[in-house]
Protein backbone atom coordinates (compact mmCIF):
# COMPACT_ATOMS: atom_id res chain seq x y z
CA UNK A 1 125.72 121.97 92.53
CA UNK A 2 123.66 122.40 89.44
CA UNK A 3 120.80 124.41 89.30
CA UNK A 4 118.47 121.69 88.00
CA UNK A 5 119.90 119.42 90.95
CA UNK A 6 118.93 122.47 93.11
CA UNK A 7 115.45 122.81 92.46
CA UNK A 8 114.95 118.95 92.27
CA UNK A 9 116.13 119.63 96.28
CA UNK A 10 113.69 122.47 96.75
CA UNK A 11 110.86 120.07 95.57
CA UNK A 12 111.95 117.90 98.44
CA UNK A 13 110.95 114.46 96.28
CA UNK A 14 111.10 112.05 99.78
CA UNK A 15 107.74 114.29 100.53
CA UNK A 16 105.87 113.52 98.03
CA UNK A 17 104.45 109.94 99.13
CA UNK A 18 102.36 112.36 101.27
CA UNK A 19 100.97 113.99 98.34
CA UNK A 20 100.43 110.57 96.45
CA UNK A 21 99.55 108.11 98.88
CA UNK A 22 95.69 109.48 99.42
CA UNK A 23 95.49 109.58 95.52
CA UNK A 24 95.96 106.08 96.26
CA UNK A 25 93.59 105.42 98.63
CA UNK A 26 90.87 107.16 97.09
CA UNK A 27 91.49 105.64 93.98
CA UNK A 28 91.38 101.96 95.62
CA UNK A 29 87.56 103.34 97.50
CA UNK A 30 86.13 104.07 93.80
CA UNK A 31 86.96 101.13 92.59
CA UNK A 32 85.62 99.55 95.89
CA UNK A 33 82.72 101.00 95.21
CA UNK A 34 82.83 100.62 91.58
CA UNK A 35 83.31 104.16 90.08
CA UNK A 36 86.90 104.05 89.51
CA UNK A 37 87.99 106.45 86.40
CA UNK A 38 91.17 106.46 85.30
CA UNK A 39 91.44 110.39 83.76
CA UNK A 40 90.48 112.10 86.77
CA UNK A 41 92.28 110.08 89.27
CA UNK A 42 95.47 111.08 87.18
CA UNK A 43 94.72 114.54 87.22
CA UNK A 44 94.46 113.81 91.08
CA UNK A 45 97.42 112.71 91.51
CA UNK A 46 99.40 115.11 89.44
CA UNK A 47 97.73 118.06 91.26
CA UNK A 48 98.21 116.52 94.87
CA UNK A 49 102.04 116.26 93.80
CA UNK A 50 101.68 119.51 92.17
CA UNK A 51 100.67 121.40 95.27
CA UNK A 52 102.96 119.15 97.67
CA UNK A 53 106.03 120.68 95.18
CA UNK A 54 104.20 124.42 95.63
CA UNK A 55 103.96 123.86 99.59
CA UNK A 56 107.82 122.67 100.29
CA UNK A 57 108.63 125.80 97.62
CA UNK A 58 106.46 128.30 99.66
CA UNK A 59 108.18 126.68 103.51
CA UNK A 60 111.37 127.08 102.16
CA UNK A 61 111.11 131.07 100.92
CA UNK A 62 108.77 131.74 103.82
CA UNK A 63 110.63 130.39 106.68
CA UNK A 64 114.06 132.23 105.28
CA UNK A 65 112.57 135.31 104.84
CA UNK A 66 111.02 135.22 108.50
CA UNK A 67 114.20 133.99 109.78
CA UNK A 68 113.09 130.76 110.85
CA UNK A 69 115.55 129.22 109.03
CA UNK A 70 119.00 129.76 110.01
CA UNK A 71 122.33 127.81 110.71
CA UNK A 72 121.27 126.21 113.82
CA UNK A 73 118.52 124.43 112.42
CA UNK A 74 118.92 120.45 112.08
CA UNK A 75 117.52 118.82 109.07
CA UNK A 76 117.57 118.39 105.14
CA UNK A 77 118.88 120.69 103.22
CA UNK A 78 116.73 124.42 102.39
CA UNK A 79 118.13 125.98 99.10
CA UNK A 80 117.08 129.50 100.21
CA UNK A 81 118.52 129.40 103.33
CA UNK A 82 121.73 127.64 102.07
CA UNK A 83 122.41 130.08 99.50
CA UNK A 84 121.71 127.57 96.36
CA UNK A 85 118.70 129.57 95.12
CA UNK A 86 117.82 132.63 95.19
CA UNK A 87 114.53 133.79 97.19
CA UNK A 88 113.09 135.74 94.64
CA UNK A 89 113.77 132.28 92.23
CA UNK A 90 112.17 130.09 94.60
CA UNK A 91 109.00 132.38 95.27
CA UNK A 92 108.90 132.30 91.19
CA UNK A 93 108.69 128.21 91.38
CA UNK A 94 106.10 128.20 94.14
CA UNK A 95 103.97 130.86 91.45
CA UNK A 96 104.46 128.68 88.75
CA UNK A 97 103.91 125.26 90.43
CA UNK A 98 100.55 126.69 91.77
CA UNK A 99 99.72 128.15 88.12
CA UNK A 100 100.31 124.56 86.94
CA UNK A 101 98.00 122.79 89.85
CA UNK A 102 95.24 125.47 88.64
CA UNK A 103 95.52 124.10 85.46
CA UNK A 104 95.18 120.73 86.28
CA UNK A 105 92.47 121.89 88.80
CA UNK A 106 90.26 123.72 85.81
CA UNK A 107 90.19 119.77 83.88
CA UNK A 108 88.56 118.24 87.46
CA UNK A 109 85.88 121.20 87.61
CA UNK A 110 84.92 120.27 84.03
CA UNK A 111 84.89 116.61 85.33
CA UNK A 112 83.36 116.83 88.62
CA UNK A 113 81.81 120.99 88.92
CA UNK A 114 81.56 123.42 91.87
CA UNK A 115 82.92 121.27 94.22
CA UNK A 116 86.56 120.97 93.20
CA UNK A 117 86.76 125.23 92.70
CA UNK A 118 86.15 125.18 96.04
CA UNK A 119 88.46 122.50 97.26
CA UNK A 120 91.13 123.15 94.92
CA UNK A 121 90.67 126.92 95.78
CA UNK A 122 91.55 126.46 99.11
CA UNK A 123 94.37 124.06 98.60
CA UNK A 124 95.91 126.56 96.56
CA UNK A 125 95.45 129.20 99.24
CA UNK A 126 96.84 126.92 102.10
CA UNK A 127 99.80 126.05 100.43
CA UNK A 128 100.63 129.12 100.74
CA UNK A 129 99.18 130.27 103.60
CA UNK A 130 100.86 127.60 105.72
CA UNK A 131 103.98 129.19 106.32
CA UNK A 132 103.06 132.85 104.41
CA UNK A 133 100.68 135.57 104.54
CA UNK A 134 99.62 138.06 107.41
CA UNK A 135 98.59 134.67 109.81
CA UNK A 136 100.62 131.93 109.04
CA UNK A 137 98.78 128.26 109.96
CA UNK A 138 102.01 126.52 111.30
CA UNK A 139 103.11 129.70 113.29
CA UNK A 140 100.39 129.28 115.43
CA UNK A 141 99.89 125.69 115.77
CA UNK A 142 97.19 124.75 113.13
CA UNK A 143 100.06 123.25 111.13
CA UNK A 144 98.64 119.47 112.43
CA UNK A 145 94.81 120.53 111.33
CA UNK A 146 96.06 121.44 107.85
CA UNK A 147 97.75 118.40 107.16
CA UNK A 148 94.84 116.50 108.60
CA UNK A 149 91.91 117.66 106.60
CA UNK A 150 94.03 118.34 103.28
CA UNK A 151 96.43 116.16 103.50
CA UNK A 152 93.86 113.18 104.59
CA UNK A 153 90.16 114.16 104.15
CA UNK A 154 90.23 116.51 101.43
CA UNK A 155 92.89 114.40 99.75
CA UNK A 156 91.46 111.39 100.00
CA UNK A 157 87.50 112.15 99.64
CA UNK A 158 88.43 114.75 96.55
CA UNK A 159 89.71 111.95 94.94
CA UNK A 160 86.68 110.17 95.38
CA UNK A 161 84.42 112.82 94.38
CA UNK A 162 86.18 113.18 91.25
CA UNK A 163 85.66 109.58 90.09
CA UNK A 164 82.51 108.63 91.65
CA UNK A 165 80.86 112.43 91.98
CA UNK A 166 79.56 111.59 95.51
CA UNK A 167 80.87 111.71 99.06
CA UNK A 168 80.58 108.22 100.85
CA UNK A 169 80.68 108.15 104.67
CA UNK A 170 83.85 106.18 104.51
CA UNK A 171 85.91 107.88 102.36
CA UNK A 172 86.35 110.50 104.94
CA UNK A 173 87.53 107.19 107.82
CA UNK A 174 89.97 106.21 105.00
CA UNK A 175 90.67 110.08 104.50
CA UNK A 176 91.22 109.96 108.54
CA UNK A 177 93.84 106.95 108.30
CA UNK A 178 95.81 108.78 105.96
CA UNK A 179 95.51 112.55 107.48
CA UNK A 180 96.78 110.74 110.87
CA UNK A 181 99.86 108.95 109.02
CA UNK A 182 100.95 112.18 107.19
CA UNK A 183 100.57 114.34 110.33
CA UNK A 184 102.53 112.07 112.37
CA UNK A 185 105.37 113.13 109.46
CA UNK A 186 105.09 116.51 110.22
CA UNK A 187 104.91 115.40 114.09
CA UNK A 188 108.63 114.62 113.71
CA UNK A 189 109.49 117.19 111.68
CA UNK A 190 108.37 120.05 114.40
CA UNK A 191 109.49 117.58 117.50
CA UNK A 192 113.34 117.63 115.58
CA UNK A 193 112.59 121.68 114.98
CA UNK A 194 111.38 122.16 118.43
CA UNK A 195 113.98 124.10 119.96
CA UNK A 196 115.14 126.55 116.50
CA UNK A 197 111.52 127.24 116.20
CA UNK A 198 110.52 128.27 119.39
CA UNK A 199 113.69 130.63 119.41
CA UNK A 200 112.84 131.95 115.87
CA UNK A 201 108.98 132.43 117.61
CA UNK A 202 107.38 129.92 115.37
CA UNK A 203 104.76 128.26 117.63
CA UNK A 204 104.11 124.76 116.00
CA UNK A 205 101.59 122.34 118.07
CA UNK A 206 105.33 120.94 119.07
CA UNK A 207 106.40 124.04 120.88
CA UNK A 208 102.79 124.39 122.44
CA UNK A 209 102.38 120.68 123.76
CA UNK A 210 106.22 120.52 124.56
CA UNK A 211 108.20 116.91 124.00
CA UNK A 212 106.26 114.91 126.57
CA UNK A 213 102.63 116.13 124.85
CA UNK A 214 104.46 115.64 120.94
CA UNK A 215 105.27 112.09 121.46
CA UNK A 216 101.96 111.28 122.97
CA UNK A 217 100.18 112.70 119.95
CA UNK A 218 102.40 110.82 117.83
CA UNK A 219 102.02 107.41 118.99
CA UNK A 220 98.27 108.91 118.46
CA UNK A 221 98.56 108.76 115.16
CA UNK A 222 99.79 105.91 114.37
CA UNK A 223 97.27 104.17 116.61
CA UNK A 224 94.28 105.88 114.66
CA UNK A 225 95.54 104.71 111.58
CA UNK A 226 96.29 101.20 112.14
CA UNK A 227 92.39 100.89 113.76
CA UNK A 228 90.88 102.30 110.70
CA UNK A 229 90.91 99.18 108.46
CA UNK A 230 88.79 97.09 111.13
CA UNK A 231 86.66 99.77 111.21
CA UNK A 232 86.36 100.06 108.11
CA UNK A 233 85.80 96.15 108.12
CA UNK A 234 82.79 96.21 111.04
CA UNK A 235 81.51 99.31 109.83
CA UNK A 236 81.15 99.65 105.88
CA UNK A 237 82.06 96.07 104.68
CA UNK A 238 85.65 97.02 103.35
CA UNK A 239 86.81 93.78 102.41
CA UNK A 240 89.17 91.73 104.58
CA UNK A 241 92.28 92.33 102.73
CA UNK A 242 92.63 96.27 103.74
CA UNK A 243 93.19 94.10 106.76
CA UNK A 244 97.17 93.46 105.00
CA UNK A 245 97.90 97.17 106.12
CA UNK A 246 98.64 95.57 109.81
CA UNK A 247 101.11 93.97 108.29
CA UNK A 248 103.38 97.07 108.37
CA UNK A 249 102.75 97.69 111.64
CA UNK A 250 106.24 96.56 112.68
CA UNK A 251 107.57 99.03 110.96
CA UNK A 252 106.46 101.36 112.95
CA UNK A 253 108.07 100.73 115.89
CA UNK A 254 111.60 101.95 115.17
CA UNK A 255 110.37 105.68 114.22
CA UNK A 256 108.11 105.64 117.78
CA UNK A 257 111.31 104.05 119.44
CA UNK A 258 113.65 107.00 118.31
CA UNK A 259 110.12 109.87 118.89
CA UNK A 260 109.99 108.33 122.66
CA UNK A 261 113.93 108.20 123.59
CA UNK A 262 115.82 110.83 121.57
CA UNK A 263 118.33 112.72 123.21
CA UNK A 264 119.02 115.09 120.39
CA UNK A 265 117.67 116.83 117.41
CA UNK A 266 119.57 114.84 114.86
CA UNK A 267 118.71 111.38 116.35
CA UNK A 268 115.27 112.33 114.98
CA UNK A 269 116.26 112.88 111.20
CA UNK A 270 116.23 108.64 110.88
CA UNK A 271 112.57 108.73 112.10
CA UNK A 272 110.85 110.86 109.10
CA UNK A 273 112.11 108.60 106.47
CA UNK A 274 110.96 105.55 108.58
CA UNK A 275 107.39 107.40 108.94
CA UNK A 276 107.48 108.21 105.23
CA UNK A 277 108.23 104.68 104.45
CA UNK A 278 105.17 103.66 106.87
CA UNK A 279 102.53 106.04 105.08
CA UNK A 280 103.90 105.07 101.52
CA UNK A 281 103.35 100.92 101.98
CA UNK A 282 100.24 102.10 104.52
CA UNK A 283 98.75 103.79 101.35
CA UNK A 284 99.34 101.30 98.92
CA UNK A 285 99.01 98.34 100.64
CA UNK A 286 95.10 100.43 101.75
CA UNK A 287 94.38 101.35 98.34
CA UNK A 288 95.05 98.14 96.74
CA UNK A 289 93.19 95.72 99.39
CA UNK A 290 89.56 98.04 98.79
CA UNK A 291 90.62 97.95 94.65
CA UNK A 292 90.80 93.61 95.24
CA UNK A 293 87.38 93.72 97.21
């Protein structure tokens, strides 16, 4: 394998519909509310996928180096762990892919001020700090809350703020539609891991709510997300076509179908493409029906 096909693997590209799908959404709210701007919700989207790339970089050097990642483990592919890069060369990418989301960062403080050095300060930190540092968030179960709030809230409502320089009440319900979607991702991800990571002591919400208590919280999810556009509806006016997003609702039957009955590990690894597909059409299909109203 090459070593540009290597790293292209390391940035784990079927992940980052999580980091753009908010973009998205946010995007769709300012025009919704008439502040779109088309500069800074670039620069939005490039550092969302910019710290998605510096996350995946950081999981994949982190978890080898604590030995969560070893041969038993069930899933795509990790370069460190399967010898294709070097662990010192993928710590180097995760430095350089955050050095590059700074960058992008310093343009959307000049946009939008003291609010984005604080938000983009402590995306930077939790991209690492998810699976590094002296108190790793997805060793001891906060895994779900990051994703939620940084993934959704921050992620959606940042994107926002840097268009329309305010905070609006329902940019943080849209933020909550897509925080549920992208946790449910990770939902899978720790149910599939369950077993390798309780070994390797990496306690997930998965290994502290055990299989029964995962699939509940992941049929959650999805439930919160598909109720957000009516609320949104009732509650702030969104107009009736963010309504379309129930039209993927069907889709999300085969991922809770394989969540609820899986046998094995592997049945699983169908279900976070399925999810991924969900969030990606979710987000769009979200985005563009507050951009039409």
């Amino acid at each position: 394998m090459s070593s540009a096909h290597a790293w292209v693997l390391a940035s784990r590209p079927k992940t980052l519909t999580a980091a753009a799908a908010p973009v998205v959404v946010g995007t769709g709210l300012a025009a919704f509310h008439g502040v779109a701007d088309t500069l800074p919700a670039v620069a939005a989207l490039v550092g969302a996928l910019l710290i998605q790339i510096a996350t995946n970089l950081a999981n994949d050097y982190y978890d080898f180096v604590r030995g969560t990642d070893t041969h038993e483990r069930v899933g795509p592919l990790r370069v460190t762990q399967a010898g294709l890069l070097s662990p010192g060369a993928v710590k180097g990418g995760m430095i350089l892919t955050l050095a590059l989301a700074f960058a992008v960062g310093v343009y959307l403080v000049a946009v939008a001020g003291w609010p984005i050095v604080w938000i983009g300060l402590a995306s930077l930190a939790c991209a690492v700090l998810y699976t590094g540092g002296p108190y790793p968030l997805a060793y001891h179960g906060l895994g779900d809350v990051f994703v939620f709030v940084f993934f959704g809230l921050i992620a959606v409502a940042g994107t926002y703020y840097v268009q329309g320089l305010a905070w609006p009440p329902d940019a943080l319900l849209a933020g909550a539609a897509m925080g549920a979607l992208i946790t449910a991702i990770l939902v899978v991800n720790n149910l599939r891991d369950l077993d390798t990571d309780a070994k390797a002591g990496k306690h997930t919400l998965a290994v502290l709510l055990g299989r029964s208590g995962t699939r509940a919280e992941f049929v959650g999810l999805l439930v919160t997300a598909f109720i957000v556009p009516l609320v949104g509806i009732a509650r702030f006016s969104w107009p009736p076509t963010t309504a379309a997003t129930l039209l993927i609702a069907p889709l999300a039957v085969a991922p809770v179908r394989k969540v609820l009955g899986h046998a094995e590990a592997r049945e699983l690894l169908p279900a976070l493409g399925e999810t991924s597909r969900v969030v990606a059409l979710y987000g769009a299909l979200l985005g563009l029906g507050l951009a039409l109203g």
